[in-house]
C-alpha atoms as a PDB file:
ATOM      1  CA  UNK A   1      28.160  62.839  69.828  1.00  0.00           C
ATOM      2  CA  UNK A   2      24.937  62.587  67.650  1.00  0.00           C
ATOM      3  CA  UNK A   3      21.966  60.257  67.947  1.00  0.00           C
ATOM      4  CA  UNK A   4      20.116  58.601  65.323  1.00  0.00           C
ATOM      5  CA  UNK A   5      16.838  56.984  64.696  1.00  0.00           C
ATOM      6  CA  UNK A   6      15.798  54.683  62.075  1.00  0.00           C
ATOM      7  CA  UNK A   7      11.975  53.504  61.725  1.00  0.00           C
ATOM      8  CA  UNK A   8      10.808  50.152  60.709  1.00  0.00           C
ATOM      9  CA  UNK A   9       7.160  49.538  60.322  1.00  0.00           C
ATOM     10  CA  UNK A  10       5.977  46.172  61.517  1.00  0.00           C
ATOM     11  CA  UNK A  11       2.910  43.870  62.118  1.00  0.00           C
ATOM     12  CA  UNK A  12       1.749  44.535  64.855  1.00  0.00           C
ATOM     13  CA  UNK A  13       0.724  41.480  67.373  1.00  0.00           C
ATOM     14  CA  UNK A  14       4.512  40.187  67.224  1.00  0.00           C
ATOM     15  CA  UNK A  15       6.369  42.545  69.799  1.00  0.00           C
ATOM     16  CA  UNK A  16       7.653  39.260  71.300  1.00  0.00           C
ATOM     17  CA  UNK A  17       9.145  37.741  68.262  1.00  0.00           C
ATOM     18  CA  UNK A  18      10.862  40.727  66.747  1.00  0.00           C
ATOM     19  CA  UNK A  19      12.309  41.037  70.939  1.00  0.00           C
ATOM     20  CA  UNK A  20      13.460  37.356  70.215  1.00  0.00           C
ATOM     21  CA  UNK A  21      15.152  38.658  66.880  1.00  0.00           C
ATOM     22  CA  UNK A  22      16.922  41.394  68.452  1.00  0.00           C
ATOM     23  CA  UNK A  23      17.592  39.526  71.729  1.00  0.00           C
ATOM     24  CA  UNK A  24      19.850  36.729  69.109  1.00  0.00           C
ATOM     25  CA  UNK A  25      21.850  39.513  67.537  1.00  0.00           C
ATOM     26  CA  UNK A  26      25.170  39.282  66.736  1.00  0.00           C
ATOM     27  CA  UNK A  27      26.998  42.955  67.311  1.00  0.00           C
ATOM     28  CA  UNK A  28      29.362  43.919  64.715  1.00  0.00           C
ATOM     29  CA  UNK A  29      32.742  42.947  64.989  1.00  0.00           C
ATOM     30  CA  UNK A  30      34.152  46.030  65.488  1.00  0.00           C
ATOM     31  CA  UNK A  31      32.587  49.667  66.784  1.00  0.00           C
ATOM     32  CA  UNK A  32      35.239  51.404  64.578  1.00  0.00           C
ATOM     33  CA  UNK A  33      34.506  52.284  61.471  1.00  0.00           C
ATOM     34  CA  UNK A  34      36.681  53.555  58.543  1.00  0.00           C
ATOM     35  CA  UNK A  35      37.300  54.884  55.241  1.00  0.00           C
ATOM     36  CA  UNK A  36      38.247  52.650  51.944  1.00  0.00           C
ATOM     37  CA  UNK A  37      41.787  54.042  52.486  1.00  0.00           C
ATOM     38  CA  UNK A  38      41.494  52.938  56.470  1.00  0.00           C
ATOM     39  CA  UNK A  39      41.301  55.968  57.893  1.00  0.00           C
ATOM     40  CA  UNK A  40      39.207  56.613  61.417  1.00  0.00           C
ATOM     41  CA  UNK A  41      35.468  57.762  60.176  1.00  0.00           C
ATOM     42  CA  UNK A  42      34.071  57.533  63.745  1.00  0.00           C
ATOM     43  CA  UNK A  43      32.491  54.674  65.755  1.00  0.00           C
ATOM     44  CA  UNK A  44      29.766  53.067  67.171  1.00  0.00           C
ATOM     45  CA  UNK A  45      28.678  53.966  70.367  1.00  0.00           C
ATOM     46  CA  UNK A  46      25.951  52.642  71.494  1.00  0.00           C
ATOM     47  CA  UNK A  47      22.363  51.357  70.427  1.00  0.00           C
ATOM     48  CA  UNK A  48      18.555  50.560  71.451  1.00  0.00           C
ATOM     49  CA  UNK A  49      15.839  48.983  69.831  1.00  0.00           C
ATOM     50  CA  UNK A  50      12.207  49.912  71.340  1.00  0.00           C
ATOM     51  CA  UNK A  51       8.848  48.462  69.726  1.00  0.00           C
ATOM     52  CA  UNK A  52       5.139  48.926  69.892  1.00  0.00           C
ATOM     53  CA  UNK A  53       1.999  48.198  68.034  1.00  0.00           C
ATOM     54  CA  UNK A  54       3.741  48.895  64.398  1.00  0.00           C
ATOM     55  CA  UNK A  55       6.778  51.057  65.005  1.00  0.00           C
ATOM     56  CA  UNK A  56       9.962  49.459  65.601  1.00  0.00           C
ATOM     57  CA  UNK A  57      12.489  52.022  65.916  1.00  0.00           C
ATOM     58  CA  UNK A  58      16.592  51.572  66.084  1.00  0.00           C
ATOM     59  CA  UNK A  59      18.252  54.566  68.119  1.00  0.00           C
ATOM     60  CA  UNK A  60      21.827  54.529  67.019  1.00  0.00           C
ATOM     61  CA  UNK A  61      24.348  57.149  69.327  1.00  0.00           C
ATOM     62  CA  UNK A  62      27.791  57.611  66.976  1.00  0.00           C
ATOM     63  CA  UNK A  63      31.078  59.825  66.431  1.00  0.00           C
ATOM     64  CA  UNK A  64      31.742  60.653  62.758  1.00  0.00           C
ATOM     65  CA  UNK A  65      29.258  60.642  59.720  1.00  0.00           C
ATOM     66  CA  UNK A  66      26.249  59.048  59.535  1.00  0.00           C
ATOM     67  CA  UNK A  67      26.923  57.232  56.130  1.00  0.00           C
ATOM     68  CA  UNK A  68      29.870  56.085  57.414  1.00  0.00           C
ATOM     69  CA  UNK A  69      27.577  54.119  60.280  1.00  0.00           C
ATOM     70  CA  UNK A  70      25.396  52.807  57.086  1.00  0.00           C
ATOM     71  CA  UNK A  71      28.235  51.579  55.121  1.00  0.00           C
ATOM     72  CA  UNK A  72      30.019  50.208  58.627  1.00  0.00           C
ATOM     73  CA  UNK A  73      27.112  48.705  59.938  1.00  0.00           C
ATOM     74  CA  UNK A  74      25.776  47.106  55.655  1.00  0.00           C
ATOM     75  CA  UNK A  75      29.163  45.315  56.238  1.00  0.00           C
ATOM     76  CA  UNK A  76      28.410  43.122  59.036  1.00  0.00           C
ATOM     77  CA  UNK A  77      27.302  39.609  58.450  1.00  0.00           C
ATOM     78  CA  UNK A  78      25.345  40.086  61.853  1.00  0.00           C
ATOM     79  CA  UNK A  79      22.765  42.531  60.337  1.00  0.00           C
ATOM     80  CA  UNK A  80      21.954  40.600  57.503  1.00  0.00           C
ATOM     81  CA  UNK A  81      21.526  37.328  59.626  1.00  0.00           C
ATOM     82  CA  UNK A  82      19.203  40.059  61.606  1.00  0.00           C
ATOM     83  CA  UNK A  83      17.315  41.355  58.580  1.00  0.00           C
ATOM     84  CA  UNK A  84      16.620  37.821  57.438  1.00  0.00           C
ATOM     85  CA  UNK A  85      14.886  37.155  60.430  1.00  0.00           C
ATOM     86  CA  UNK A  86      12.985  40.389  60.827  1.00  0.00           C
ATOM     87  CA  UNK A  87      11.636  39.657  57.524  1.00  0.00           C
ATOM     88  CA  UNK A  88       8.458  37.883  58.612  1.00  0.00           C
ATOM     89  CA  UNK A  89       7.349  40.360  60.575  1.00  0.00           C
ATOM     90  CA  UNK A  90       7.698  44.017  58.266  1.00  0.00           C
ATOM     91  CA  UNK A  91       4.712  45.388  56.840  1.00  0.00           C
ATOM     92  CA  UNK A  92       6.644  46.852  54.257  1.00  0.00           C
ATOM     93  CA  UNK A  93       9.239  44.779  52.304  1.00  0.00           C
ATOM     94  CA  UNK A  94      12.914  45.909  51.458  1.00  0.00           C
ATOM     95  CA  UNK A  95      16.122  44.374  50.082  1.00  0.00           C
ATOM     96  CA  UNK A  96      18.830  44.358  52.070  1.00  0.00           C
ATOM     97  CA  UNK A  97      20.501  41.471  50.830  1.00  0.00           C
ATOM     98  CA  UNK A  98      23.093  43.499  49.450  1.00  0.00           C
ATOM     99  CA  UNK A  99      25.540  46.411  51.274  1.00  0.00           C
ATOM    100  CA  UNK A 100      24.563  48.760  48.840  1.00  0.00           C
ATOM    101  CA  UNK A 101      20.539  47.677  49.576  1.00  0.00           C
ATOM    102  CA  UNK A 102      21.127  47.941  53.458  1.00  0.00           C
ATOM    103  CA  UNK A 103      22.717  51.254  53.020  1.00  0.00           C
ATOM    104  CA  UNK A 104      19.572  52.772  51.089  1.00  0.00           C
ATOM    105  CA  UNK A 105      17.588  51.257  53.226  1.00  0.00           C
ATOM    106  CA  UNK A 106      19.425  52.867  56.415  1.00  0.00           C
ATOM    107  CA  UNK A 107      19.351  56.359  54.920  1.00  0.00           C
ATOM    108  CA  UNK A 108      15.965  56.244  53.806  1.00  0.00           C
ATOM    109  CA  UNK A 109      14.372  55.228  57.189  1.00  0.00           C
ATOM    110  CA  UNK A 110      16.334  57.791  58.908  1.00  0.00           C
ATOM    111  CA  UNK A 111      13.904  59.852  60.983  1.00  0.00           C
ATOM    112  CA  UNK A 112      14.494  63.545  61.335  1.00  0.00           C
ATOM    113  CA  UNK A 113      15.956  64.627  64.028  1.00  0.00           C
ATOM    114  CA  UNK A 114      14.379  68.071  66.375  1.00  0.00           C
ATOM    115  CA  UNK A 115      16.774  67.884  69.138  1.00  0.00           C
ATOM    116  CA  UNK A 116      19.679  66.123  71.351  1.00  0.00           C
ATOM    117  CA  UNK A 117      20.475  67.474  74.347  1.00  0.00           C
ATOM    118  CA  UNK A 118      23.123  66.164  76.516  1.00  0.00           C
ATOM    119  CA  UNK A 119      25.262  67.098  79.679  1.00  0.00           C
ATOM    120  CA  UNK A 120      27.889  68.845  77.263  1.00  0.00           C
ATOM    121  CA  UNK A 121      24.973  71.552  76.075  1.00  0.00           C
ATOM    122  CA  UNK A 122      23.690  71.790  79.365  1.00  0.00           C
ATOM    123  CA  UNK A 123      23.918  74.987  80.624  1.00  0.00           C
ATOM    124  CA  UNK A 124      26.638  75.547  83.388  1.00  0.00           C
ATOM    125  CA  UNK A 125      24.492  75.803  86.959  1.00  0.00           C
ATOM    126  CA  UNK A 126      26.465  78.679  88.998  1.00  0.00           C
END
């Protein structure tokens, strides 16, 4: 089950603001997501949010395709309430007014990913 990480570069000075965003979100109605036809693409699992000086950075742990967590996640009238407010306090502007905005904006933060290890590629311990 991968992880994800998607940047967000801030002011710095307002770590306790952008908290008070995220500690007001609304979580998206469902962790399932799906194709147009409704088919299962995966779900959420899980997700943190961890600032400092400039960096805000969203770690997002999924089943299923990462688009799929973009498209889910553009959907949800949560994030956009969310965005609205985090607006104030970006260094660099987006639009993400729109699904299809959101969703470029999600893929285009992504950061790279150089490894996830968890207790399934641990090696077995004899």
């Amino acid at each position: 089950m991968p992880y994800a990480a998607i940047t967000y570069r801030v002011k710095p000075g307002h770590e306790d603001e952008i908290a008070a965003v995220f500690a007001e979100f609304q979580r998206v109605d469902t962790p399932e997501f799906s194709a147009a036809d409704g088919s299962s693409t995966g779900r959420l699992l899980g997700t943190g949010v961890f600032v400092k000086d400039d960096v805000l950075v969203r770690v997002i742990h999924y089943e299923g395709e990462f688009a799929a967590v973009g498209r889910h996640v553009a959907r949800q009238k949560g994030v956009h309430i969310l965005e609205a407010r985090l607006a104030p306090f970006l260094a660099e502007q987006r639009d993400t007014s729109s699904s299809e905005g959101f969703a470029a904006y999600f893929r285009d933060a992504l950061m790279r990913s150089v490894s996830q290890l968890t207790v399934d590629t641990h090696p077995a311990q004899g």
